[in-house]
Every structure is written in structure tokens, then in C-alpha cells.
C-alpha atoms as a PDB file:
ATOM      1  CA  UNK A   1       7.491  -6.644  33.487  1.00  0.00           C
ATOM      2  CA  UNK A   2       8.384  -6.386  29.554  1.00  0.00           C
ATOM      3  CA  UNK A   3      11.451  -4.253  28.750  1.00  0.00           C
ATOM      4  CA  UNK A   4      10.306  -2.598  25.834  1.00  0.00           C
ATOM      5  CA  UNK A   5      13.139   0.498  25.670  1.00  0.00           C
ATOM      6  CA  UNK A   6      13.066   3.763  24.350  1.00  0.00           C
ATOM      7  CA  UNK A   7      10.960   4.797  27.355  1.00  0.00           C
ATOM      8  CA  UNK A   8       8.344   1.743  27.527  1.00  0.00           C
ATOM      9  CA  UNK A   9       9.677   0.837  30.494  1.00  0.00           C
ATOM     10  CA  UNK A  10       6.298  -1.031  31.925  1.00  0.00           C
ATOM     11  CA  UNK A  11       4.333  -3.277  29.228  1.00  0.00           C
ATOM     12  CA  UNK A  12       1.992  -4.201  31.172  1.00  0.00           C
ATOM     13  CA  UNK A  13      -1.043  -2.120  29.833  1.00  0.00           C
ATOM     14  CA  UNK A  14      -0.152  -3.755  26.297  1.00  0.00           C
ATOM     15  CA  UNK A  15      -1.831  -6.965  25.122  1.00  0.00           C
ATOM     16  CA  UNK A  16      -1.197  -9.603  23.438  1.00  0.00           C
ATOM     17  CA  UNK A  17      -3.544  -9.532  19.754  1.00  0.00           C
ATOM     18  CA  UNK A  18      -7.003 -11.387  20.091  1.00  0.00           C
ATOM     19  CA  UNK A  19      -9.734 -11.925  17.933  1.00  0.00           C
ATOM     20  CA  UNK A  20     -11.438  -8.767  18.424  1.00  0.00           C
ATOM     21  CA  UNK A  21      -8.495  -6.644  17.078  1.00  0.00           C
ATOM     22  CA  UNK A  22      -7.421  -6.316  13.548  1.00  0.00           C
ATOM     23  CA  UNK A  23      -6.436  -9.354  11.245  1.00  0.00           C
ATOM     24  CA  UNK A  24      -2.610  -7.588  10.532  1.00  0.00           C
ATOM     25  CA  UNK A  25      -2.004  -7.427  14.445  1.00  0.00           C
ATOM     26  CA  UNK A  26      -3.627 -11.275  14.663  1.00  0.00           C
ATOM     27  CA  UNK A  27      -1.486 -12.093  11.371  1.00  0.00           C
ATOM     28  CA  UNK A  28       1.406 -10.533  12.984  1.00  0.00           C
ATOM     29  CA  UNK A  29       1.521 -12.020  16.087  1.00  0.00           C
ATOM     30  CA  UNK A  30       1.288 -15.495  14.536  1.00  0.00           C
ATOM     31  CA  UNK A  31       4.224 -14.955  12.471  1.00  0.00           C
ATOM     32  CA  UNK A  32       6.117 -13.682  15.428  1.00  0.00           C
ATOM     33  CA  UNK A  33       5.499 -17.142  16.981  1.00  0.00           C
ATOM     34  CA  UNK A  34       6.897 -18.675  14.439  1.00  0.00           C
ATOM     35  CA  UNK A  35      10.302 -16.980  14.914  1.00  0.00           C
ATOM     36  CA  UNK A  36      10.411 -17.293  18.322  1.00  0.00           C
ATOM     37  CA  UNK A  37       8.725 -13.942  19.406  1.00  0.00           C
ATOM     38  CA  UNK A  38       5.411 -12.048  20.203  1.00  0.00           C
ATOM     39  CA  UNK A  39       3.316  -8.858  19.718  1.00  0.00           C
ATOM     40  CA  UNK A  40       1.924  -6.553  21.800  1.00  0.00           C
ATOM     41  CA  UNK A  41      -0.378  -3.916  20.876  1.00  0.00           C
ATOM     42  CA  UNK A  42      -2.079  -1.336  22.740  1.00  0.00           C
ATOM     43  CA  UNK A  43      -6.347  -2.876  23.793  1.00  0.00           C
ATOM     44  CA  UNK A  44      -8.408   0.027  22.505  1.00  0.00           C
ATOM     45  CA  UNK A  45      -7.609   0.030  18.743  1.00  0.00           C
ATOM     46  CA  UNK A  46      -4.793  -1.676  18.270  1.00  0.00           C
ATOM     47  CA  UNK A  47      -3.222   0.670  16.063  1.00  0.00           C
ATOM     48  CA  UNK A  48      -0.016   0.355  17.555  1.00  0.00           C
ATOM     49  CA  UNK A  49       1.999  -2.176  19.358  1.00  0.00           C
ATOM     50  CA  UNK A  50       5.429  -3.629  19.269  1.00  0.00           C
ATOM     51  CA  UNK A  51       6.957  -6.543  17.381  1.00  0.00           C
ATOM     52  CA  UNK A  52       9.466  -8.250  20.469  1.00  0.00           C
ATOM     53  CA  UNK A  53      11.950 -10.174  18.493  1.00  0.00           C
ATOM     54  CA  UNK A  54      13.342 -13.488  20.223  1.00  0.00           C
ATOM     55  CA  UNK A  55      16.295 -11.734  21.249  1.00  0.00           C
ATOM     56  CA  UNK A  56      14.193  -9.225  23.590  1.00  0.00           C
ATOM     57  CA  UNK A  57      14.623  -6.420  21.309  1.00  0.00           C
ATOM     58  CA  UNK A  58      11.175  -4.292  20.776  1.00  0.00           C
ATOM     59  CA  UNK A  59      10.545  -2.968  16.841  1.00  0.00           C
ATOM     60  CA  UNK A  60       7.375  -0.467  17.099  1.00  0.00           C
ATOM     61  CA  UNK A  61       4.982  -0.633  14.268  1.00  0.00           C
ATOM     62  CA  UNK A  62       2.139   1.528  14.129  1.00  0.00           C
ATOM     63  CA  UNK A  63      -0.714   0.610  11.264  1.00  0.00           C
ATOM     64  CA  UNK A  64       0.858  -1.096   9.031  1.00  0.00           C
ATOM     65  CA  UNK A  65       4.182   0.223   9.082  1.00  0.00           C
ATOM     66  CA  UNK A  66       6.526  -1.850  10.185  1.00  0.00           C
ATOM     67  CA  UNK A  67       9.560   0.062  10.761  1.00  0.00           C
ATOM     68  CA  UNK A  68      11.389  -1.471   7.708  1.00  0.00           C
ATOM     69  CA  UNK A  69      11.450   1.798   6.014  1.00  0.00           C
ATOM     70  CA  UNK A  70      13.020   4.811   6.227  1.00  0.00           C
ATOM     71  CA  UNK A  71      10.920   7.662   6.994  1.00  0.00           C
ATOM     72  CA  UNK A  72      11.780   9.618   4.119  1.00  0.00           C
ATOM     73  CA  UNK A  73      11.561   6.556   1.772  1.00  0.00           C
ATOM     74  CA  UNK A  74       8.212   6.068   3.245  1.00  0.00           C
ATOM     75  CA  UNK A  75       7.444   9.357   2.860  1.00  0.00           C
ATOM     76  CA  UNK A  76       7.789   9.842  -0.985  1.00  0.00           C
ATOM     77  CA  UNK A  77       6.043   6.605  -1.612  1.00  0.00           C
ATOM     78  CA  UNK A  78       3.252   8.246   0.226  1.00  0.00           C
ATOM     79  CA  UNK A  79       2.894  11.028  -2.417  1.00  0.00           C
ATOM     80  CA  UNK A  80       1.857   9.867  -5.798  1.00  0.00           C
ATOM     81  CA  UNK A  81       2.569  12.223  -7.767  1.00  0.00           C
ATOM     82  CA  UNK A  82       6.272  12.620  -6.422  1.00  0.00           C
ATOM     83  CA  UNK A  83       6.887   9.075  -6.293  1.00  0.00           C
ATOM     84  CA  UNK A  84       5.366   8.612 -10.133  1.00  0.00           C
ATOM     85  CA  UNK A  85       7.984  11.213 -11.149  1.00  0.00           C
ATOM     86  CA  UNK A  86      10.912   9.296  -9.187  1.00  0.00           C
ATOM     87  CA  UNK A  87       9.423   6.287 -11.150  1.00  0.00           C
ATOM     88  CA  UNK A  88       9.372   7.302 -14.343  1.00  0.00           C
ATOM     89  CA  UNK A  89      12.604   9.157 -14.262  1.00  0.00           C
ATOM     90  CA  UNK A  90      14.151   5.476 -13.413  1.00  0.00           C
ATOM     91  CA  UNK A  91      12.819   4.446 -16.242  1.00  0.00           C
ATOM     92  CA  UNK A  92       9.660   2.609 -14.553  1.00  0.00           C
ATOM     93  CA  UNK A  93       6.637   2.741 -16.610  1.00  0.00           C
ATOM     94  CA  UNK A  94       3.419   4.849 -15.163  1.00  0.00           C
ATOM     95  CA  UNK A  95       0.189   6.326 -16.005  1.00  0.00           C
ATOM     96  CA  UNK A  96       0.400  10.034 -17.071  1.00  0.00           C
ATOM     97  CA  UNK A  97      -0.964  11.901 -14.685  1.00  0.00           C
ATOM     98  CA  UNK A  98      -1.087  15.730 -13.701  1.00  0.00           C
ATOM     99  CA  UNK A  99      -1.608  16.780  -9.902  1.00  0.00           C
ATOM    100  CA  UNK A 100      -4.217  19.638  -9.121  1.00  0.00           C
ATOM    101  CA  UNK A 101      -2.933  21.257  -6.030  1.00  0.00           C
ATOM    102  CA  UNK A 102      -5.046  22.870  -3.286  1.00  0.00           C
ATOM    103  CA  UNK A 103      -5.635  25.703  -3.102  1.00  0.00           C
ATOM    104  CA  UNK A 104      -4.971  26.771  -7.052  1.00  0.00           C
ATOM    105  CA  UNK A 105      -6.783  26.768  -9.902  1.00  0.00           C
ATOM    106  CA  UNK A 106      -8.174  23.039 -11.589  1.00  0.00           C
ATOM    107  CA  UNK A 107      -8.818  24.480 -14.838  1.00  0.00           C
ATOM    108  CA  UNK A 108      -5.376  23.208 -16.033  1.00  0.00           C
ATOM    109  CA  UNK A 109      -6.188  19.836 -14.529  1.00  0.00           C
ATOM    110  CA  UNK A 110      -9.486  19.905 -16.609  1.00  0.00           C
ATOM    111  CA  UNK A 111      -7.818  20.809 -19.716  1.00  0.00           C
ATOM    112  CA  UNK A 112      -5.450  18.340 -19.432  1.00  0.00           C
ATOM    113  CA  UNK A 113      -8.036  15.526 -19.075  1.00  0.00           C
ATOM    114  CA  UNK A 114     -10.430  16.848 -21.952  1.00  0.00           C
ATOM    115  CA  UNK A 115      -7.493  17.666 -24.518  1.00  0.00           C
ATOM    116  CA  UNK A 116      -4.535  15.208 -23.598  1.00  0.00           C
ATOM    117  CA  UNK A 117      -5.396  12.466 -20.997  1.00  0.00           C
ATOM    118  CA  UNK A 118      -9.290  11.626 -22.689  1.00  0.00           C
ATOM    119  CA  UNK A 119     -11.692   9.322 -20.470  1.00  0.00           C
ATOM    120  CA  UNK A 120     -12.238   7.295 -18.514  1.00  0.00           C
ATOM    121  CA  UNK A 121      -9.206   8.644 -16.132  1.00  0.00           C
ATOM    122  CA  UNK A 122      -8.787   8.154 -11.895  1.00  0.00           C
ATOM    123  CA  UNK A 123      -9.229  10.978  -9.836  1.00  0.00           C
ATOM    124  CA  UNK A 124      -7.563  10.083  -5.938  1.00  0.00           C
ATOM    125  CA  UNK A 125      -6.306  12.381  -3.165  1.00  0.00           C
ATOM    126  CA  UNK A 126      -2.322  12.539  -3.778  1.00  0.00           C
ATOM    127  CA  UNK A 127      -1.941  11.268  -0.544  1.00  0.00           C
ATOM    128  CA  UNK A 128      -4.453   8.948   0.224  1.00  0.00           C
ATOM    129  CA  UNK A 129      -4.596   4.960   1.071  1.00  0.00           C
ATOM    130  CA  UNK A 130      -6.643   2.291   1.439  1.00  0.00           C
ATOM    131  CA  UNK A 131      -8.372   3.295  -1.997  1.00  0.00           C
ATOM    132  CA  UNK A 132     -10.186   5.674  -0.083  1.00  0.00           C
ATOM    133  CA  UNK A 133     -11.540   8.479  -2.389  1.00  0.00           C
ATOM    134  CA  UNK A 134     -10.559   6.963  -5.300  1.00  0.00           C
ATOM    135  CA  UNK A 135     -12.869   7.512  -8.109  1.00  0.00           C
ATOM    136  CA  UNK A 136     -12.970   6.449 -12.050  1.00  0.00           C
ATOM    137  CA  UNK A 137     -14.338   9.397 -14.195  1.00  0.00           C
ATOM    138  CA  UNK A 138     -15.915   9.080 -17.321  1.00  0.00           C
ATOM    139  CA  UNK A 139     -16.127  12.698 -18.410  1.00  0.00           C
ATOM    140  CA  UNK A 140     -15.137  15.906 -16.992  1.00  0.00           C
ATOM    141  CA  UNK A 141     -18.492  16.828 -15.837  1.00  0.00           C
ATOM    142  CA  UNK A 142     -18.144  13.478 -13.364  1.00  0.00           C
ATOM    143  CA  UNK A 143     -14.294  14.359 -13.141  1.00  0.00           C
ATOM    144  CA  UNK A 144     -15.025  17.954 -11.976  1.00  0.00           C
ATOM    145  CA  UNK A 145     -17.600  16.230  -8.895  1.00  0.00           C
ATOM    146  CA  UNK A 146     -14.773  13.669  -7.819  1.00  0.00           C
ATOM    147  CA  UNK A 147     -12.792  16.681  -7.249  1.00  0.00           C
ATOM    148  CA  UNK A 148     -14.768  18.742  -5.467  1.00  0.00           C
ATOM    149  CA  UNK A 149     -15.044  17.006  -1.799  1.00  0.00           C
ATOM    150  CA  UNK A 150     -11.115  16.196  -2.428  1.00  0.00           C
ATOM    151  CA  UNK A 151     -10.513  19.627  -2.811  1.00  0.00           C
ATOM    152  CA  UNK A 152     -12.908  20.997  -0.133  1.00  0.00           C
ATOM    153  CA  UNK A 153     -10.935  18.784   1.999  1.00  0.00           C
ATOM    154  CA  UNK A 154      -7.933  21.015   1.643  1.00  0.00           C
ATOM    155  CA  UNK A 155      -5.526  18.020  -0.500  1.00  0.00           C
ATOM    156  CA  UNK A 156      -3.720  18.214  -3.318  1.00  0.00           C
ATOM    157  CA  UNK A 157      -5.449  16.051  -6.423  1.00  0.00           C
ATOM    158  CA  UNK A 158      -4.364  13.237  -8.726  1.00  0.00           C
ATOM    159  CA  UNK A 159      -5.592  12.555 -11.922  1.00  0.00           C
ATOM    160  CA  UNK A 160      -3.979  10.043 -13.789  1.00  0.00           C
ATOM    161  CA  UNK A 161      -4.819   8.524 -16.983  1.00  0.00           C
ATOM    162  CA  UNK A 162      -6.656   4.876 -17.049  1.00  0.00           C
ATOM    163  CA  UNK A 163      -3.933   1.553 -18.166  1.00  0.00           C
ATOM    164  CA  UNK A 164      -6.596  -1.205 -19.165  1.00  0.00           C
ATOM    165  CA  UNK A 165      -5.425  -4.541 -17.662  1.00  0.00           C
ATOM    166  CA  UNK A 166      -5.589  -6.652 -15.108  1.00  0.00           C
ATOM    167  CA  UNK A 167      -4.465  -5.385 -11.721  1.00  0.00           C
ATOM    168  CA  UNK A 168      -2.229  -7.292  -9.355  1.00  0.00           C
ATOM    169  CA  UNK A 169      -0.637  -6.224  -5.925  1.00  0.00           C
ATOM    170  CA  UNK A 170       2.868  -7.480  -5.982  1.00  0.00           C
ATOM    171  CA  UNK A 171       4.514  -7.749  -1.984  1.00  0.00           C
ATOM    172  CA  UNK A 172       8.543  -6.642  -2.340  1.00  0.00           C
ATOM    173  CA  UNK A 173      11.062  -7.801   0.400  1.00  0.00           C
ATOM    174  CA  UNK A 174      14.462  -7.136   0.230  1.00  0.00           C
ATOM    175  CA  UNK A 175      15.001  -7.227  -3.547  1.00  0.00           C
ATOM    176  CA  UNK A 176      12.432  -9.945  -4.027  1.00  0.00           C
ATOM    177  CA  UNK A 177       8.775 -11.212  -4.052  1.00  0.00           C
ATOM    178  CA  UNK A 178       7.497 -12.490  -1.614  1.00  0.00           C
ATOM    179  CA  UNK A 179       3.713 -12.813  -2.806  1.00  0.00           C
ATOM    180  CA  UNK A 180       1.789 -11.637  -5.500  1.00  0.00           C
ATOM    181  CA  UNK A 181      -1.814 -11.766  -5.997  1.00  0.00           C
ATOM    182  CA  UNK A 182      -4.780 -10.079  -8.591  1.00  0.00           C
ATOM    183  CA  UNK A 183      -7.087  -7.272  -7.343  1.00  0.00           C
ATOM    184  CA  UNK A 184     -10.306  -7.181  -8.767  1.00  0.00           C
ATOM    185  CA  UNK A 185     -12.007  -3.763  -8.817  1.00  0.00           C
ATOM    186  CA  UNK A 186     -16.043  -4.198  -7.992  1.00  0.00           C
ATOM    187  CA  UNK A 187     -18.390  -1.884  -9.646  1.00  0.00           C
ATOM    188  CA  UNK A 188     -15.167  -0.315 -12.039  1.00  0.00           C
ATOM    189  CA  UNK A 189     -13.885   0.909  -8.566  1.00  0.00           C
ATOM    190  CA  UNK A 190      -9.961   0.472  -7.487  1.00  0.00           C
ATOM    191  CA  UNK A 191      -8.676  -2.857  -7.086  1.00  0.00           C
ATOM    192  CA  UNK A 192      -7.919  -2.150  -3.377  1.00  0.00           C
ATOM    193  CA  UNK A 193      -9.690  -4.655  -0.964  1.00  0.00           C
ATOM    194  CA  UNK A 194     -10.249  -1.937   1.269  1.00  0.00           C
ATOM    195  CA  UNK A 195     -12.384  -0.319  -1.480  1.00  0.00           C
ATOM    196  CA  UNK A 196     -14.507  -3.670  -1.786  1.00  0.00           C
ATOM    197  CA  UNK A 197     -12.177  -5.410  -4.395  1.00  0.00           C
ATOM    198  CA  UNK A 198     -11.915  -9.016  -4.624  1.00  0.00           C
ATOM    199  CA  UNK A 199      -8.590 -11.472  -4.494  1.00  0.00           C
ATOM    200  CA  UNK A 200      -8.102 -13.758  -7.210  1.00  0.00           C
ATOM    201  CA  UNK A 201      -5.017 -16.382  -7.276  1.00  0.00           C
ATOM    202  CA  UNK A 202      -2.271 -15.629  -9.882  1.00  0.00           C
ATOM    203  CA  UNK A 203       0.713 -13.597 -10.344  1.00  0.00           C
ATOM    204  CA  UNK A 204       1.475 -11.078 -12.990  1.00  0.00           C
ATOM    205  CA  UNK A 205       4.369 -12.586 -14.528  1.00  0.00           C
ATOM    206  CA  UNK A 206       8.119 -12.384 -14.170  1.00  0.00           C
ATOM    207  CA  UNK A 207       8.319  -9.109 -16.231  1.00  0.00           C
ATOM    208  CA  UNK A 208       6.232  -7.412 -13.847  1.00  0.00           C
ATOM    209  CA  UNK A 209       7.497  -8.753 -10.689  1.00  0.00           C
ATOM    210  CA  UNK A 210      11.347  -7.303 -11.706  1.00  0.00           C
ATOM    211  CA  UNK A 211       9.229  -4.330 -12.330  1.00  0.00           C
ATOM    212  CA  UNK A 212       7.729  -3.872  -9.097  1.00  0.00           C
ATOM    213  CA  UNK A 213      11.035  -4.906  -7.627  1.00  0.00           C
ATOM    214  CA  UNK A 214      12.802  -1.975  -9.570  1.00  0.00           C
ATOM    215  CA  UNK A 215       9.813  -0.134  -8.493  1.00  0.00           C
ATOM    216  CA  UNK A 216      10.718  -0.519  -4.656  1.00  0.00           C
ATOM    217  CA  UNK A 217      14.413  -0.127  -5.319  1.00  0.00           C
ATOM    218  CA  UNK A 218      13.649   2.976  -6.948  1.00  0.00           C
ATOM    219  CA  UNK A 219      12.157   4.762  -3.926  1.00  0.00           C
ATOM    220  CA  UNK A 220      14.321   3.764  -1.710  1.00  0.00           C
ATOM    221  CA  UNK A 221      12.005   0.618   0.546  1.00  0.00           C
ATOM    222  CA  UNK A 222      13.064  -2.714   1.386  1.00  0.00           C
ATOM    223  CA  UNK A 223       9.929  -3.371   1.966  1.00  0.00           C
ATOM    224  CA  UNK A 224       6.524  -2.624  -0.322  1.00  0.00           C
ATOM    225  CA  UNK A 225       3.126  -4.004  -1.650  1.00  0.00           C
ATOM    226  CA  UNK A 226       3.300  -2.641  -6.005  1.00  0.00           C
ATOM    227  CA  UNK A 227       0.120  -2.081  -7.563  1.00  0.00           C
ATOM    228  CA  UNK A 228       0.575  -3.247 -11.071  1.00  0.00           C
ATOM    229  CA  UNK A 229      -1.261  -3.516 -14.223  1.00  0.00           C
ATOM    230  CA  UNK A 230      -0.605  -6.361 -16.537  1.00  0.00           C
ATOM    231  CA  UNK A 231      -1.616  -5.405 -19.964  1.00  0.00           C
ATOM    232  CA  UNK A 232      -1.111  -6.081 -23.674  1.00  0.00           C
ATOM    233  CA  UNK A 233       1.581  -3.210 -24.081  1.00  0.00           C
ATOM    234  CA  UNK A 234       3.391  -4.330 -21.063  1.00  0.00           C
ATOM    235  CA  UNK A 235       3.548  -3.867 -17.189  1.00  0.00           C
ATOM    236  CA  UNK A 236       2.671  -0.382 -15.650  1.00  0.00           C
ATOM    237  CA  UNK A 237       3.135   0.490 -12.029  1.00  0.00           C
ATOM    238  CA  UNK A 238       0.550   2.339 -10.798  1.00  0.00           C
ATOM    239  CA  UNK A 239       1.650   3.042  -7.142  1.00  0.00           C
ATOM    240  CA  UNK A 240       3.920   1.843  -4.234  1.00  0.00           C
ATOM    241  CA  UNK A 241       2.312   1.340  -1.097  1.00  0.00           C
ATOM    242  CA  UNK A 242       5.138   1.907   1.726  1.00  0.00           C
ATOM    243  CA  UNK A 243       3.134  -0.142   4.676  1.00  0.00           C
ATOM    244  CA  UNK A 244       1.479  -2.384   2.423  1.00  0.00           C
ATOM    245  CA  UNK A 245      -1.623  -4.196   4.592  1.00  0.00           C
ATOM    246  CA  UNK A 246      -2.500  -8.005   4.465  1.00  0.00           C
ATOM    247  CA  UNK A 247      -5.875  -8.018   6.319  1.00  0.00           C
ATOM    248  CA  UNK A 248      -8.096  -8.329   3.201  1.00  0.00           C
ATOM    249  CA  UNK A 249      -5.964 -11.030   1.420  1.00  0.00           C
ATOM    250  CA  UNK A 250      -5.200 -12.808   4.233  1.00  0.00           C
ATOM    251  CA  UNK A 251      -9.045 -12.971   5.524  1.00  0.00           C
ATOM    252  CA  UNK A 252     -10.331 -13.840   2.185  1.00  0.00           C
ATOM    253  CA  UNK A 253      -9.408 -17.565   2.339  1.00  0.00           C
ATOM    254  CA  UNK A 254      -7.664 -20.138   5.046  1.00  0.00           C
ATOM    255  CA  UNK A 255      -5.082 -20.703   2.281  1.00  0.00           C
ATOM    256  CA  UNK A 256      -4.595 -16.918   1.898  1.00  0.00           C
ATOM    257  CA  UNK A 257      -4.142 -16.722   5.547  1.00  0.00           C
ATOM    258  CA  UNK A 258      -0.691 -19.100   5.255  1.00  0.00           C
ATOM    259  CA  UNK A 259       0.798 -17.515   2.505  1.00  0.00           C
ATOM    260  CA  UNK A 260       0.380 -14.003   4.433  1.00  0.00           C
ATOM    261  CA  UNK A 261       1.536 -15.089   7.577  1.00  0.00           C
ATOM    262  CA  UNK A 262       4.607 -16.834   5.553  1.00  0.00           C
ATOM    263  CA  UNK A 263       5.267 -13.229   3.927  1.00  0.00           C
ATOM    264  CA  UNK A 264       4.629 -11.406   7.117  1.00  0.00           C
ATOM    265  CA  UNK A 265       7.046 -14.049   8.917  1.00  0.00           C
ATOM    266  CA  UNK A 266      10.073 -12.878   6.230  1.00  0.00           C
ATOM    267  CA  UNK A 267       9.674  -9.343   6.571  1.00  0.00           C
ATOM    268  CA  UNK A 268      10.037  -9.930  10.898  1.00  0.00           C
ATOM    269  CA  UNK A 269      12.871 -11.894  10.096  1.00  0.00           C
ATOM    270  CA  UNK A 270      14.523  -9.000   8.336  1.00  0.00           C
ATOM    271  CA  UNK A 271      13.128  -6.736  10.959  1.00  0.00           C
ATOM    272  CA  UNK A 272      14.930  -8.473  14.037  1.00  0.00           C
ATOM    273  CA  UNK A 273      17.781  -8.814  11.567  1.00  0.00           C
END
């Protein structure tokens, strides 16, 4: 029997990760072993399990979250167009953007686009992940069809203003980086590798790391993946991603595989404290 507290009293129907679940869990449980520890996840999706630290102690994760967080931390990370205000208020660089909420009227959203903003612009579900419904816009007849399934889906919009650059994802623990990589978007889509972007080698540069560190401070995480552009008028974070995922990076290459476990195996350290 594995004492796993808070009411998990019996472990038993939890498994260890195997190749058939997802690469995070299979990442995770690797880096566990490294520190002297293990993960086990519940067998039908694996969508949540438990991190059990060498010390016995059980830290649930669920996703990607791995409890590092607070929840309200988490939380404003999780809305864009809050956490671009907290950004830019502390003096972090972001993309203009204007939220359409659901439920009211887009024509202000439209007119912002057409008479402030201009084209090509990003049109994404304020509280989306993953890249998921994320859509570059050319002109406001394509802007006003992103929005419609977004909006038919009940959830607030974000458009936001295109920064040309390169795109990097920038991982943040405890006041520093941890790994950094580029994000290339395929077809002009989003960088995310979700979304069927592509990992190239390289880092942004110190000036954008101790952005996307600020970044993280900013809202409040210890731990987060930044989305940054590097361009020729400087860094610009785009978003903060609270439960940042490694799957895509770390499956793209066996190289990419060590360097995520090695990040993965410093934010469990800091998890089992």
C-alpha cells in the first residue's frame, strides 16, 4: 500500500507511467528517478497522478500543473488579457491588444483593428492553451470569421496586434532559466508545438530571458514557460503559460529529451523542497 494523504489512502489503482501514456507523465517520472522518487498517475488518461518525493511525501499534479503555483497566480496567467495588463503595468513590454467579451457587442473590437491595431493581428480565446484556436488575421473580413466560432462558444476574445520576430518559449524556475528554445509557427500559425510548430535550438538572448524572468515575477509564479518575441525593437512578451508542457520539445529530439528531463528534474526538486 502507497500512503498518498489527503484521502488517497490506497494507491493501488494508480500506475506507474508507461509508454502508452503521455510524454510529460513519461518525462516526469524519469526525472523523479533521478531524485530519488516516482510517479503515479491514474491508467485511463493519465491526466492526473502524483509526484512521491523521496521523503514519502505525495505532490498532485494534474495536466501539466505541477502544484508550484498558487492558484490565483495560476489563475491570472490563465487570462490574457488580465495578465497583459499586470504586464505592462510592470513595465513588461506586450502586444496591444483589446478583449471582445461574450456576450457584447464586437464592433468596438473591429474598429479597433481597422483604425488603430491594422493587419495582420491574432485573434485567440482569452483563455485558451495549447494554441488551440489561435488564428492570424489578415483583414477584418477574415478577423470577423476567427471570431465567430470563439464567440459562439460563449468566451471572451483576444485580439492583439502582430510583433514580427522570432518566437522563443523561455522555461522560468525560481527566478531563473532553466531552458529556452525557438518556436517556429508552420503555415503563419502560432509557434505552439501543440499547434504543429517546430523546435529549433537557440535562445533569445540575455535581454529577453531577464524579461521573461520579470515576466514570471510579475504574476506572481515560480514556475512558467514565456512566450517571447525577439525582434529588432527589442523583446516582447507575448504570454505566460502557468503549467508550461514539455511533451513536444522533449519528443522532438533524444537530445531534447535530456535537457527536458534536466528542467523537469529542477522544478521536482523545488517541489519536494
Amino acid at each position: 500500500m502507497v500512503q498518498v494523504g489527503n484521502g488517497m489512502a490506497d494507491a493501488r489503482w494508480l500506475v506507474a507511467p508507461h509508454e502508452g501514456m503521455r510524454a510529460f507523465l513519461r518525462l516526469m517520472a524519469e526525472a523523479a528517478e533521478a531524485l530519488g522518487g516516482r510517479v503515479v498517475a491514474e491508467p485511463f488518461q493519465g491526466r492526473f497522478g502524483f509526484f512521491i518525493d523521496a521523503g514519502g511525501r505525495a505532490h498532485a499534479v494534474h495536466g501539466a500543473a505541477l502544484g508550484l503555483n498558487g492558484d490565483a497566480a495560476a489563475r491570472l496567467a490563465g487570462d490574457k488579457d488580465y495578465a497583459a495588463k499586470v504586464l505592462g503595468h510592470a513595465g513588461v513590454p506586450v502586444p496591444e491588444h483589446v478583449i471582445v467579451l461574450a456576450g457584447r457587442d464586437a464592433a468596438p473590437g473591429l474598429a479597433w483593428a481597422r483604425e488603430e491595431s491594422g493587419f495582420p493581428l491574432w485573434v485567440k480565446p482569452n483563455g485558451g492553451h495549447g494554441g488551440a484556436g489561435v488564428v492570424r488575421v489578415a483583414d477584418v473580413e477574415a478577423l470577423a470569421a476567427a471570431m465567430k466560432p470563439l464567440r459562439a462558444g460563449g468566451g471572451h476574445v483576444l485580439l492583439q496586434s502582430h510583433v514580427p520576430g522570432r518566437e522563443f518559449r523561455v522555461m522560468v524556475l525560481g527566478g531563473r532559466v532553466v531552458l529556452a528554445y525557438e518556436r517556429v509557427g508552420a503555415a503563419g500559425g502560432p509557434g505552439n508545438l501543440s499547434a504543429g510548430g517546430a523546435v529549433r535550438d537557440g535562445t533569445p538572448g540575455p535581454e529577453a530571458e531577464a524579461l521573461a524572468v520579470r515576466a514570471v515575477e510579475a504574476l506572481g509564479l515560480r514556475w512558467g514557460g514565456v512566450d517571447v518575441i525577439a525582434g529588432a525593437a527589442g523583446p516582447v512578451v507575448l504570454e505566460v503559460n502557468a503549467a508550461p508542457g514539455l511533451d513536444g520539445y522533449a519528443a522532438s529530439a533524444p537530445e531534447r529529451w535530456v535537457r527536458a528531463r534536466e528542467a523537469m528534474r529542477e522544478a521536482l526538486a523545488v517541489l519536494a523542497g
